[in-house]
Structure formats: C-alpha cells, structure tokens
N, C-alpha and C. Protein backbone atom coordinates (compact mmCIF):
# COMPACT_ATOMS: atom_id res chain seq x y z
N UNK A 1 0.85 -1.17 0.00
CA UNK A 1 0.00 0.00 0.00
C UNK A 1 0.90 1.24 0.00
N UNK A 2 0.95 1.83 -0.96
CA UNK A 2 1.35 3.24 -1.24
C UNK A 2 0.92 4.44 -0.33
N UNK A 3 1.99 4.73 -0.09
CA UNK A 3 1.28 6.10 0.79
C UNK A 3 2.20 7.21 0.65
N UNK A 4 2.23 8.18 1.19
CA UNK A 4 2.98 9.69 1.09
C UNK A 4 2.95 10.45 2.40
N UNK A 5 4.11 10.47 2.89
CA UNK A 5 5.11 10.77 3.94
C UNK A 5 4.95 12.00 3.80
N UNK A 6 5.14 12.92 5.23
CA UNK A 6 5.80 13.99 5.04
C UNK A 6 6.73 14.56 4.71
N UNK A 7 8.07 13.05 5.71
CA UNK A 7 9.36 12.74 5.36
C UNK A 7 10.05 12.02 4.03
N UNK A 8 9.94 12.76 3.05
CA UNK A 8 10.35 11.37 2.19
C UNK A 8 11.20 10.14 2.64
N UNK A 9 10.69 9.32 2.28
CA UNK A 9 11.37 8.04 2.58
C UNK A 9 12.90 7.74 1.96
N UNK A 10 13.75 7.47 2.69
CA UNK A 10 15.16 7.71 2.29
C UNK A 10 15.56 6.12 1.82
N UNK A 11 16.24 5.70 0.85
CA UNK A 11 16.71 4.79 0.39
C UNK A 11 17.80 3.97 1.28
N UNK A 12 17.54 2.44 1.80
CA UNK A 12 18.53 2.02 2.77
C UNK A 12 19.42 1.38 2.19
N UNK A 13 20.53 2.34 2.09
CA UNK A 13 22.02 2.30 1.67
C UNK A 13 23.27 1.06 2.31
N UNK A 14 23.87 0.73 1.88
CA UNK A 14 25.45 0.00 2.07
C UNK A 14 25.05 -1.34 3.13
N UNK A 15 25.97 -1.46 3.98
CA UNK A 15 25.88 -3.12 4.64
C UNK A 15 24.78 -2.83 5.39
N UNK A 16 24.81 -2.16 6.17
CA UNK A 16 23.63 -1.99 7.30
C UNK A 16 22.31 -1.86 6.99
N UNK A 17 22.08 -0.86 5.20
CA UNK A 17 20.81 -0.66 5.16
C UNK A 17 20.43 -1.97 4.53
N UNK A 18 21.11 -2.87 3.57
CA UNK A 18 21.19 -4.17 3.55
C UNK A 18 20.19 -5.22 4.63
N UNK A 19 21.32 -5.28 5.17
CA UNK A 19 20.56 -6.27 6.28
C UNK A 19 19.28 -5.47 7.41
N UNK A 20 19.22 -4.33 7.17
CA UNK A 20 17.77 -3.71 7.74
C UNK A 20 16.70 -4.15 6.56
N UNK A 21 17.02 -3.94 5.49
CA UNK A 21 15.73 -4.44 4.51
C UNK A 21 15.42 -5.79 4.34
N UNK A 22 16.72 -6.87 4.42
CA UNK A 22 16.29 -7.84 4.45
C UNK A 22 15.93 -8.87 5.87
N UNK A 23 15.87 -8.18 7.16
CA UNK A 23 15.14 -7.90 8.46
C UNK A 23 14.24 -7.72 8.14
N UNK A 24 13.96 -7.01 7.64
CA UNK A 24 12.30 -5.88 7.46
C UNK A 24 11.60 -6.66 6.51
N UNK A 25 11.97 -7.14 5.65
CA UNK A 25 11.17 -7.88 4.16
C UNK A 25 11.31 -9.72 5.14
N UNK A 26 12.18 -10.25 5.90
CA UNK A 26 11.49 -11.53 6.35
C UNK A 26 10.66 -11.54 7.10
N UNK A 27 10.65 -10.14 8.01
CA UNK A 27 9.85 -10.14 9.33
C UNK A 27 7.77 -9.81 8.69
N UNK A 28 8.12 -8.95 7.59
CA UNK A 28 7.14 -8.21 7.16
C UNK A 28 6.45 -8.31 5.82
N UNK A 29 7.51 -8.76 5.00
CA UNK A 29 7.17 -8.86 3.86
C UNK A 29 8.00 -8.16 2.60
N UNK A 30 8.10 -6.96 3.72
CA UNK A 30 8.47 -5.31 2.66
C UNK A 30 9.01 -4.62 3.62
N UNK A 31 9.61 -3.16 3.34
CA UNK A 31 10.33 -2.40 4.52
C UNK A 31 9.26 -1.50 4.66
N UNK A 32 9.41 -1.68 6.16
CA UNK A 32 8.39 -0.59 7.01
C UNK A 32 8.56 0.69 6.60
N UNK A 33 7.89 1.31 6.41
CA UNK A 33 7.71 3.27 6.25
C UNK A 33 8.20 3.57 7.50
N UNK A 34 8.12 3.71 8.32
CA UNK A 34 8.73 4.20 9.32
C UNK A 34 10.62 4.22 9.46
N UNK A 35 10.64 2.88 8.82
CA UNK A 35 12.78 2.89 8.99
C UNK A 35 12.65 3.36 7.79
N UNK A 36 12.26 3.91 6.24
CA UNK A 36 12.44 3.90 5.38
C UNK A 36 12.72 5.70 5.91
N UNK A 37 11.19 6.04 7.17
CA UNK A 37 11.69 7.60 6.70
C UNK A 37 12.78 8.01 8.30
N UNK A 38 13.22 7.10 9.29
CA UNK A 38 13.96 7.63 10.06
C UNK A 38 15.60 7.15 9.10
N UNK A 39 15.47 6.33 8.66
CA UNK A 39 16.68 6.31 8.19
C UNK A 39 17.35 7.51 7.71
N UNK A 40 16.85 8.47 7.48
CA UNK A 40 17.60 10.05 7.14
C UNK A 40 18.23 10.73 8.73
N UNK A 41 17.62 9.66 9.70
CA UNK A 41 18.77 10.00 11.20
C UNK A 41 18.77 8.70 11.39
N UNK A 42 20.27 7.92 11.21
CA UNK A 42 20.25 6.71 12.32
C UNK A 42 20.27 6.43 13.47
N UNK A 43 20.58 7.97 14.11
CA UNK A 43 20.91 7.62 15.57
C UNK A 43 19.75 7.07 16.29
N UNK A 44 18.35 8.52 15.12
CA UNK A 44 17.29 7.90 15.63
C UNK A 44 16.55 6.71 15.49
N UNK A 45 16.94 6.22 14.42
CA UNK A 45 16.53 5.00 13.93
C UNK A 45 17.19 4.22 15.08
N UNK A 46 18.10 3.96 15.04
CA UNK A 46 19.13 3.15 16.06
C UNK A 46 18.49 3.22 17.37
N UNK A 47 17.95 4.08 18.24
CA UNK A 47 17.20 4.16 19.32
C UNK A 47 15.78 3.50 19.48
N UNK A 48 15.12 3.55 18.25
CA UNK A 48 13.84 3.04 18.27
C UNK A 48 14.23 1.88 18.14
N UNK A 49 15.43 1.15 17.35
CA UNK A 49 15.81 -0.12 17.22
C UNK A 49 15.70 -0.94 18.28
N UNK A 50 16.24 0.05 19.17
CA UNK A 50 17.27 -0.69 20.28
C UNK A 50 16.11 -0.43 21.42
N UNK A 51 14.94 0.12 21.74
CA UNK A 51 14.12 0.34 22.62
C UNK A 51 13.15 -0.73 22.53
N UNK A 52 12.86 -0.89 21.20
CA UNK A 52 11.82 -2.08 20.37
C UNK A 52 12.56 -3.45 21.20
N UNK A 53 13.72 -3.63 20.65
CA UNK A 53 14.54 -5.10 21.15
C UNK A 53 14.22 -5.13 22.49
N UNK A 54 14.56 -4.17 23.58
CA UNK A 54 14.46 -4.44 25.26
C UNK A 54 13.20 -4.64 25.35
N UNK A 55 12.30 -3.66 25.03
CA UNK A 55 10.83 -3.54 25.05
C UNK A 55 10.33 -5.43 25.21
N UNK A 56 10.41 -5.82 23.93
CA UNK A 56 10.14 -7.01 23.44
C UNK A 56 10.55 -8.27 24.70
N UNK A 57 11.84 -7.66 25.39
CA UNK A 57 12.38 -8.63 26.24
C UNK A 57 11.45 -8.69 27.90
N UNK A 58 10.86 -7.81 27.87
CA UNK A 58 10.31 -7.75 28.98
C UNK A 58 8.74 -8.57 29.37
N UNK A 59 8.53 -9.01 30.24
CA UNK A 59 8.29 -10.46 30.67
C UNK A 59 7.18 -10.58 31.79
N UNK A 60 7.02 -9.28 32.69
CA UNK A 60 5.95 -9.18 33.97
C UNK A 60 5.05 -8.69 33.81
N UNK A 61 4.43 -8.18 32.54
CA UNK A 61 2.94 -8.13 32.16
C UNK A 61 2.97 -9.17 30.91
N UNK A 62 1.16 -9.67 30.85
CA UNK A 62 0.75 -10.36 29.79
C UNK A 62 0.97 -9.69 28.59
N UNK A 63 1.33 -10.46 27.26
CA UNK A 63 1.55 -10.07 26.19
C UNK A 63 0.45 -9.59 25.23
N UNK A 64 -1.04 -10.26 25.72
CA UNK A 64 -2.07 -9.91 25.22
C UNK A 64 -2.60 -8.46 25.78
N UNK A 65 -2.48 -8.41 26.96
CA UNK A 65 -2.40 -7.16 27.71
C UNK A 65 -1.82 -5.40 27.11
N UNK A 66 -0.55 -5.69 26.94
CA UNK A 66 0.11 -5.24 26.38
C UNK A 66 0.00 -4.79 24.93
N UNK A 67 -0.40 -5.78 24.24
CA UNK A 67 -0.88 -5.58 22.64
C UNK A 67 -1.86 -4.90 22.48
N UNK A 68 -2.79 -4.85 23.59
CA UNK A 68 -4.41 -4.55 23.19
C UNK A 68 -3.86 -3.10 23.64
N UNK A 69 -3.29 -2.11 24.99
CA UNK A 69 -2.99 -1.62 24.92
C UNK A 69 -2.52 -0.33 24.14
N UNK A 70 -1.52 -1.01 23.58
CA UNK A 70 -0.77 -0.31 22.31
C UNK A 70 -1.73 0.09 21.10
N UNK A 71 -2.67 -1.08 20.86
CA UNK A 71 -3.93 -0.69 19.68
C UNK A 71 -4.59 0.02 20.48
N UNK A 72 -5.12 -0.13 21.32
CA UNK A 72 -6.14 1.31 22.36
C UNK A 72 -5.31 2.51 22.16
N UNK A 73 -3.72 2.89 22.11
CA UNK A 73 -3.24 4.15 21.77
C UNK A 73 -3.04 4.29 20.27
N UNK A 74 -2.86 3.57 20.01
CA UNK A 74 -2.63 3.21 18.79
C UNK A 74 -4.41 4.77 17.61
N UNK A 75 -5.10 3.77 18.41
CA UNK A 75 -6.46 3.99 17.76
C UNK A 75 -7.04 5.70 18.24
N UNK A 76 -6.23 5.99 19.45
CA UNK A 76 -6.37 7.37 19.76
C UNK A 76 -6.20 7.73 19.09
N UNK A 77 -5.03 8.31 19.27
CA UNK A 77 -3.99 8.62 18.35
C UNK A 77 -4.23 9.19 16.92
N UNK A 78 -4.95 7.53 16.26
CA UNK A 78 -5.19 7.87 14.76
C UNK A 78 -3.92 7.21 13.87
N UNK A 79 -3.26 6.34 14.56
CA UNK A 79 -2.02 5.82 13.92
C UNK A 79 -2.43 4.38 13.16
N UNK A 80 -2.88 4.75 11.63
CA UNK A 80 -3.59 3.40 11.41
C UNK A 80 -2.38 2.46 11.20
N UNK A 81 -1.19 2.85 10.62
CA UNK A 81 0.02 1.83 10.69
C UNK A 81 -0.02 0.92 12.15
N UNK A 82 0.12 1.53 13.24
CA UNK A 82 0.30 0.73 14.60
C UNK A 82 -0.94 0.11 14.71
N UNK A 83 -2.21 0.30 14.48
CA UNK A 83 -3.24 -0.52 14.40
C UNK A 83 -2.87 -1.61 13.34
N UNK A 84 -2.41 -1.45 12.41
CA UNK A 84 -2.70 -2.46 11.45
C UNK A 84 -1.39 -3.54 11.67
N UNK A 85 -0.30 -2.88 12.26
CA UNK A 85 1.03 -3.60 12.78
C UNK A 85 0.75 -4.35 14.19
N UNK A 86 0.07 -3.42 14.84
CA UNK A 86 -0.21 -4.16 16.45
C UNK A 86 -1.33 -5.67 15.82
N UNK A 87 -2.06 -5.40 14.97
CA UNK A 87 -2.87 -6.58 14.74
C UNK A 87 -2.12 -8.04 14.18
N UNK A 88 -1.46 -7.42 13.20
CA UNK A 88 -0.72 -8.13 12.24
C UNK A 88 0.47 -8.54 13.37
N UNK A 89 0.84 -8.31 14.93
CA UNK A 89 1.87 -8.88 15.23
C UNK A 89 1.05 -9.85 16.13
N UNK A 90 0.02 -9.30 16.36
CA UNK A 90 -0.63 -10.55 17.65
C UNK A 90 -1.05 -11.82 16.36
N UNK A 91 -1.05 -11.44 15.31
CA UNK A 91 -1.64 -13.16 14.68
C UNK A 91 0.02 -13.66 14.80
N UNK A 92 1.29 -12.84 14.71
CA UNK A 92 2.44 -13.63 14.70
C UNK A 92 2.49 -13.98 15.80
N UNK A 93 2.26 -13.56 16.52
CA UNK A 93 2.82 -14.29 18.45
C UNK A 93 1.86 -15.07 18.77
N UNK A 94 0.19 -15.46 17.93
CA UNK A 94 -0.70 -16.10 18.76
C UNK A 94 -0.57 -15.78 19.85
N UNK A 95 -1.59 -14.10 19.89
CA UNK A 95 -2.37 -13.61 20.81
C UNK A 95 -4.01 -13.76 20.51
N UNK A 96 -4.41 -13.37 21.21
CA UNK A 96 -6.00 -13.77 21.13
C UNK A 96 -6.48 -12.81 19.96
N UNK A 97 -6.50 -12.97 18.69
CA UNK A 97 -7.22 -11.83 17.64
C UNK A 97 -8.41 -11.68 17.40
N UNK A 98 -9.40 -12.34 18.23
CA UNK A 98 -10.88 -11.87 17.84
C UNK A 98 -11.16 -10.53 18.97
N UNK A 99 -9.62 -10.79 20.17
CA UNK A 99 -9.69 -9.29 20.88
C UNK A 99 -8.85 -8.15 20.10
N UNK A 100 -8.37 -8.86 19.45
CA UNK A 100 -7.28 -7.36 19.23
C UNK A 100 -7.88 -6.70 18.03
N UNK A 101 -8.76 -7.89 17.16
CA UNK A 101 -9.44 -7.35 16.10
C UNK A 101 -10.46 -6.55 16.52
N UNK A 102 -10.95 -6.71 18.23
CA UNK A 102 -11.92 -5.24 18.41
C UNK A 102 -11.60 -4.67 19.36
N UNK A 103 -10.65 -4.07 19.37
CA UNK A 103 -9.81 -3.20 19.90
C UNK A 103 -10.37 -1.65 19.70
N UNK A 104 -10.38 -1.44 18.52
CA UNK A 104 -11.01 -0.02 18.01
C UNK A 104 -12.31 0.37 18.89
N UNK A 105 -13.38 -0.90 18.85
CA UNK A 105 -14.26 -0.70 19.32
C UNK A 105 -14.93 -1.39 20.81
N UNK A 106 -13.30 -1.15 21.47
CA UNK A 106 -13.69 -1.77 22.53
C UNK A 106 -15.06 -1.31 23.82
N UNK A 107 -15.00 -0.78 24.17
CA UNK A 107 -16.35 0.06 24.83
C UNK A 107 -17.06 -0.79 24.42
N UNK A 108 -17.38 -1.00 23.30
CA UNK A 108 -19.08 -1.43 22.77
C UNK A 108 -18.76 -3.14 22.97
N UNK A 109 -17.72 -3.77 22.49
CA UNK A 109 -17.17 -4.91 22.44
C UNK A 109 -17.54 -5.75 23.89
N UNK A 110 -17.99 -7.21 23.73
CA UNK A 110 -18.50 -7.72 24.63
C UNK A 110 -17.44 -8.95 24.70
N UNK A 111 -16.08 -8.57 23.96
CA UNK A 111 -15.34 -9.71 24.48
C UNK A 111 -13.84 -9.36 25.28
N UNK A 112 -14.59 -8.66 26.13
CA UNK A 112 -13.05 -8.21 26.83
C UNK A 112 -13.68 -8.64 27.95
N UNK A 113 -12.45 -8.77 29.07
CA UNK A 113 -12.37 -9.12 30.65
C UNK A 113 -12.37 -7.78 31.47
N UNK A 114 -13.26 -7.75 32.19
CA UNK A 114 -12.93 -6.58 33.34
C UNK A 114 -11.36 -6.20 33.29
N UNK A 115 -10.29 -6.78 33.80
CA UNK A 115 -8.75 -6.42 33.87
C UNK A 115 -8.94 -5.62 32.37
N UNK A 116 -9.08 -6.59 31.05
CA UNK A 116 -8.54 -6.20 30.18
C UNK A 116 -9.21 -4.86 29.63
N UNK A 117 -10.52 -4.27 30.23
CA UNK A 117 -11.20 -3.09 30.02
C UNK A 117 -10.42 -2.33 30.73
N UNK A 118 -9.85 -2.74 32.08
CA UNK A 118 -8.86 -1.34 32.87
C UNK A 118 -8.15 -0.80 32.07
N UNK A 119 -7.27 -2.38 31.77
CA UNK A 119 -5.85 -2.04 30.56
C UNK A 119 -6.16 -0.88 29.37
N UNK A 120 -7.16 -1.06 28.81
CA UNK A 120 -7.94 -0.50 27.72
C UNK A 120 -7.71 1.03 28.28
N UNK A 121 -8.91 1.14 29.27
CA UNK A 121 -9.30 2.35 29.80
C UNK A 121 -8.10 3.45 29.85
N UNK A 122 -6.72 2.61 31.10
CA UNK A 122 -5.36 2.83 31.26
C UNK A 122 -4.67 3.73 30.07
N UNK A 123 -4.71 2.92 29.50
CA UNK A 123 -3.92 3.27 27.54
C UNK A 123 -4.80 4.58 27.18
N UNK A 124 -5.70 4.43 27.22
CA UNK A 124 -6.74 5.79 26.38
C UNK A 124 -6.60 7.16 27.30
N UNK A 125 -6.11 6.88 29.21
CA UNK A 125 -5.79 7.70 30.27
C UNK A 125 -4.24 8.46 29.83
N UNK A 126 -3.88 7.34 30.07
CA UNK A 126 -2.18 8.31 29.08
C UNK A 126 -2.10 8.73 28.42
N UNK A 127 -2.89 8.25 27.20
CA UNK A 127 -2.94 8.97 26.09
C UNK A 127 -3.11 10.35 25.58
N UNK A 128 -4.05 10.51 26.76
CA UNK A 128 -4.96 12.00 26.72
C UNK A 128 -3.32 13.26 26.79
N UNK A 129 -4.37 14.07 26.07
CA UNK A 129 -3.23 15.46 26.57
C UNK A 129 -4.39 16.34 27.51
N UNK A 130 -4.15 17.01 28.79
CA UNK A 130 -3.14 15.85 29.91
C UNK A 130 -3.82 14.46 30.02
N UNK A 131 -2.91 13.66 30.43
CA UNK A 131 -3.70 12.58 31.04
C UNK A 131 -4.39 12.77 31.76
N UNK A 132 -5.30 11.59 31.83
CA UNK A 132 -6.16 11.03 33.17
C UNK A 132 -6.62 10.31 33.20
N UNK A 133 -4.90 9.63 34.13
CA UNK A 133 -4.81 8.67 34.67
C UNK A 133 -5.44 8.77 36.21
N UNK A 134 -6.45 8.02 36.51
CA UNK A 134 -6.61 8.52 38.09
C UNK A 134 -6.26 7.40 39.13
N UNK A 135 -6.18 8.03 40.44
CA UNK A 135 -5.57 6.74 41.72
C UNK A 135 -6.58 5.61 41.79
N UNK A 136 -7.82 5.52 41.50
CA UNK A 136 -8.41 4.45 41.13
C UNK A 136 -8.08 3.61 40.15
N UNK A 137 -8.02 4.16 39.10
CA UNK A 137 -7.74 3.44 37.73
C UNK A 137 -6.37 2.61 37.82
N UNK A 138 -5.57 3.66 38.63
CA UNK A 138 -3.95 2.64 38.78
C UNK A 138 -4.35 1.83 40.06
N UNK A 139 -4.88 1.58 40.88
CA UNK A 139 -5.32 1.01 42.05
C UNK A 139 -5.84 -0.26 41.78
N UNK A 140 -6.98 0.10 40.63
CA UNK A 140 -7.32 -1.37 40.07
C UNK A 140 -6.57 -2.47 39.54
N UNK A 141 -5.61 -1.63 38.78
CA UNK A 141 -4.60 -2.76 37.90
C UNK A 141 -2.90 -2.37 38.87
N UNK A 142 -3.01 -1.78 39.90
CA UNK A 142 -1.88 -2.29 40.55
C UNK A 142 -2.48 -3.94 41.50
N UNK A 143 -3.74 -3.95 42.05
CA UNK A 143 -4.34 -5.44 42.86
C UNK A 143 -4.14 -6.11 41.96
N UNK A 144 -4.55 -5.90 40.73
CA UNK A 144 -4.98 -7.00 39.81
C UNK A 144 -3.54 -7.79 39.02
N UNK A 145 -2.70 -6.90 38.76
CA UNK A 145 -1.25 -7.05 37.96
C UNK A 145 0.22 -7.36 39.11
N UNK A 146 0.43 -6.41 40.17
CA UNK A 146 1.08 -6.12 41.34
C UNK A 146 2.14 -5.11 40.15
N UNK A 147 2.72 -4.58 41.22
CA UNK A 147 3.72 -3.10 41.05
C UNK A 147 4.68 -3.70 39.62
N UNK A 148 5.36 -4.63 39.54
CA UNK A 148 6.53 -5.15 38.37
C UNK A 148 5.51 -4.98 36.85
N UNK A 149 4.57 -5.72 37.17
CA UNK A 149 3.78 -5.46 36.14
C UNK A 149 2.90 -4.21 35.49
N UNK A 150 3.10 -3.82 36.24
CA UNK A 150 2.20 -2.38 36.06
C UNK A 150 3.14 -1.16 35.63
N UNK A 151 4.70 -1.41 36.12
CA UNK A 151 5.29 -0.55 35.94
C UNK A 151 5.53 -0.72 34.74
N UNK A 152 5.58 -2.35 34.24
CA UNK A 152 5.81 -2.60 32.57
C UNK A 152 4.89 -1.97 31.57
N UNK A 153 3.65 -2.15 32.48
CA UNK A 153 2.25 -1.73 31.28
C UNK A 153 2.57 -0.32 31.24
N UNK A 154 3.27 0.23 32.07
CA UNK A 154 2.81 1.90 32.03
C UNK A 154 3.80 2.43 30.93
N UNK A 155 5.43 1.52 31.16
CA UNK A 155 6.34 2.14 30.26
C UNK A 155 6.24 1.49 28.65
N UNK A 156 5.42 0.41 28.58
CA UNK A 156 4.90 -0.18 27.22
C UNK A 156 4.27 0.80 26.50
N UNK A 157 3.16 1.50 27.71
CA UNK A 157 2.06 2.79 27.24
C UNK A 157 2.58 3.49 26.48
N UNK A 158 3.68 4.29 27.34
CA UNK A 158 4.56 5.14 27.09
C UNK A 158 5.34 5.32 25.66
N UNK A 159 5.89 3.75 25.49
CA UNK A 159 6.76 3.78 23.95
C UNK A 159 5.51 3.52 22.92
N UNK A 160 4.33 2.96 23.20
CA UNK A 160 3.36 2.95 21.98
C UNK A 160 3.04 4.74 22.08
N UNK A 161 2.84 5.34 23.04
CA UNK A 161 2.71 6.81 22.45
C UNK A 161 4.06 7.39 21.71
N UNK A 162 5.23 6.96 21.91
CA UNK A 162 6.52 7.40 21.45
C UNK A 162 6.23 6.65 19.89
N UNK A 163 5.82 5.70 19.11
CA UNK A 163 5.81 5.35 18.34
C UNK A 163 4.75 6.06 17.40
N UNK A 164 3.69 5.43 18.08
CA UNK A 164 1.91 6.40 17.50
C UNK A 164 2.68 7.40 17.03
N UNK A 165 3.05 8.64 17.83
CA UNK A 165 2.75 10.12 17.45
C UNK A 165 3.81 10.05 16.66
N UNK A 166 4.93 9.42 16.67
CA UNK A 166 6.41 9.89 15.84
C UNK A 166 5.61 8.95 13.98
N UNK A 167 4.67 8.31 14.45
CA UNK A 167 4.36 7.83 12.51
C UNK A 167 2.98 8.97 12.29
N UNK A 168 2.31 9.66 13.17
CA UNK A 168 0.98 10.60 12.74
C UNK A 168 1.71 11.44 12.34
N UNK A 169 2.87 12.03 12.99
CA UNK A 169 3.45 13.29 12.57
C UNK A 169 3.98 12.88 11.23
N UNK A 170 5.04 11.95 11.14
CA UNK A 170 5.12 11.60 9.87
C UNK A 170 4.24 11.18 8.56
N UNK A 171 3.25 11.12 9.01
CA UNK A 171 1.88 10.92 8.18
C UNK A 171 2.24 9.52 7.56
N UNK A 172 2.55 8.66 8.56
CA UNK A 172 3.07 7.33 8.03
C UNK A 172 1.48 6.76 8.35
N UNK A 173 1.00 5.92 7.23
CA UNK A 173 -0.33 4.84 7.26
C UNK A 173 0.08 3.68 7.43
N UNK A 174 -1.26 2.89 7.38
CA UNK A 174 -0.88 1.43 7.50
C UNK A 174 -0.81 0.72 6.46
N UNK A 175 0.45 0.21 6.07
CA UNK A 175 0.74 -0.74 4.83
C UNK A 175 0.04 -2.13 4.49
N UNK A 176 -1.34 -2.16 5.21
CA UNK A 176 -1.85 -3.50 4.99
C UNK A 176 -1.14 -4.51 5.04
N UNK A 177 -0.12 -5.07 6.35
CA UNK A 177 0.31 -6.02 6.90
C UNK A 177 -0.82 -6.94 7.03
N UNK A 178 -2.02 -6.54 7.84
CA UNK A 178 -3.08 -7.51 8.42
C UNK A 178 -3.66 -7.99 7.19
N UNK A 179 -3.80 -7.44 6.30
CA UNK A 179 -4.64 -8.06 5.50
C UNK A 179 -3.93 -8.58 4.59
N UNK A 180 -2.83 -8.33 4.34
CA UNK A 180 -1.67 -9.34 3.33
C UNK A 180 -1.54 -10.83 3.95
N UNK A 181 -1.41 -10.81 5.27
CA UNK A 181 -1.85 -12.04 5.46
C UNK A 181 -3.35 -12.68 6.02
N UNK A 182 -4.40 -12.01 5.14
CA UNK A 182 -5.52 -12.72 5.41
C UNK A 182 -6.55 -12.64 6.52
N UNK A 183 -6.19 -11.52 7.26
CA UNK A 183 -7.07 -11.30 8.65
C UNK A 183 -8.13 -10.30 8.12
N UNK A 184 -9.10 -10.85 8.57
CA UNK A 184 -10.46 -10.53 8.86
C UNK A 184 -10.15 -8.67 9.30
N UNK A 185 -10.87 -7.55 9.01
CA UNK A 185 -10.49 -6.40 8.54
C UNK A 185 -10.59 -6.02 10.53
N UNK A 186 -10.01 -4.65 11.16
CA UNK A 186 -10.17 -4.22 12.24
C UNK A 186 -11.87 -4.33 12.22
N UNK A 187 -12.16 -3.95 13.42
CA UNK A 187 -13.38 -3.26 13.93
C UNK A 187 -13.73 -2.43 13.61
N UNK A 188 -14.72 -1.73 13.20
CA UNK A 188 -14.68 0.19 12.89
C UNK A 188 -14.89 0.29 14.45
N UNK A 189 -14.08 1.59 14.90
CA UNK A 189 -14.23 2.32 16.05
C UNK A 189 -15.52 2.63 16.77
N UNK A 190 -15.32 2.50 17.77
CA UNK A 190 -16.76 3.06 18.62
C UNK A 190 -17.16 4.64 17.75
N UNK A 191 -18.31 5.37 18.56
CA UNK A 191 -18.34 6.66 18.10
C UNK A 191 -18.88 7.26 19.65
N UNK A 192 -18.35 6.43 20.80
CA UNK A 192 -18.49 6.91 22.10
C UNK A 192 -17.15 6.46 22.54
C-alpha cells in the first residue's frame, strides 16, 4: 500500500541498510515506512531499534495485555500503521485476535475481561493530553497485575505513544500487513 510521507522516505544504503531491509522484508514482507523515513537519522533510527529489542524482552505483564494496549493508543492517536502492525503482530505471536481485532471498538465490544477493560481504559488515560490517569484506575490494575507489572504496562504505554505520534506526525499509514496475510479487517471504532 502506497502512501505519502511527510518525510520522504530515504533509500537504505550499504551493509547496514542491507541487512535492515532484508530484516524488514522476512519479518514483514516489505520495509516498514517508518525505517524507510527515520533512516535520514540513524541515531534515531538506532534508538527506536534498540528500545523495540528491550521492550520485546520484557516479561511481567501479559503479552495480550500489552498488545491490546498499544492498539487502544494506537487507535487514539489515529495511527492506522500501529493498528494495522499491532494486529498483524498478535496473529504472529498467537495472541487472542478476535480481541485485538476489536480493539477499536472496545467500549461497545462484549469480548473483553474486566482487567482487560482497565488495561484499555489505562492506555486511552495516558494517552490523553493531559492525562487522566486517576488513583483508582492505577489502584485497580496495581491489585490485579502487582507493582513489576504495572510498571511494565505503564512504560509499554509510554513507547506505543513514542511510536503512535512519531508515525501521525510523519503521516506514516498502514501498509496493509493484516490483511496481506488474510485477517479478517479491524473493527470500525466506537463513536463513544
């Protein structure tokens, strides 16, 4: 799927941009818009690299948790790439996708768990400019998760807003990952 950047997308050059495209084309198919347009800074590229890798390593919240999350900011936001990437990664990890596929429209959605509506709620609280996040809302999912986990969900929050807003600003879309391999289309969004 063709789209148009703010950033033009920079061509990935010599050994490194090499083995980033052919990273990017086994993992994906094709190279992501996003390294195509940070590659005009590697340092920054190199940071998101290297935040993604730890990110990934971390282990004291659920992974489904976490995913649905990221599509709840994701969907704020307006970042249809991270919606269509957050979907397209839970069919790779076998996460639960008849949740992540209604993610958009979770509110209305009758297949989420109490926890996983906090999580929801949580993500859409940070999101806000300002937040609001309130001592209840973290109260619930500190009983429910305990402190290790919660501190994960919050800094997970955190880099899906560092991601979201750094591809809206770039006017990066979603390259139809999910549906290149065959998934059933998102949810359309609530309108509450």
């Amino acid at each position: 799927m063709a789209s148009s950047t703010r950033i033009p997308k920079a061509e990935l050059t010599g050994i490194y941009g090499a083995i980033v495209k052919r990273m990017s084309r086994k993992m994906l198919g094709e190279v992501a818009e996003p390294v195509e347009v940070a590659w005009h800074n590697r340092k920054v590229l190199n940071f998101s690299f290297s935040v993604g890798r730890q990110a990934q390593k971390w282990d004291q919240c659920d992974a489904n948790l976490k995913s649905f999350a990221h599509m709840a900011v994701a969907g704020l936001v307006g970042c249809s790439f991270c919606l269509d990437f957050g979907y397209f990664q839970a069919h790779n990890e076998g996460l639960d996708l008849t949740k992540a596929r209604e993610v958009p429209r979770w509110r209305r959605s009758d297949v989420f768990t109490p926890l996983e509506r906090d999580v929801l709620e949580y993500a859409e609280a940070m999101t806000q400019t300002p937040p609001t996040v309130t001592d209840e809302m973290s109260a619930r999912l500190l009983d429910a998760l305990g402190p290790a986990a919660l501190v994960e969900l919050t800094a997970f929050i955190a880099l899906a807003n560092f991601a979201t807003r750094t591809n809206t600003a770039f006017g990066i879309e979603s390259q139809g990952f999910a549906t290149a391999c065959g998934l059933k289309p998102l949810a359309s969004p609530s309108t509450t």
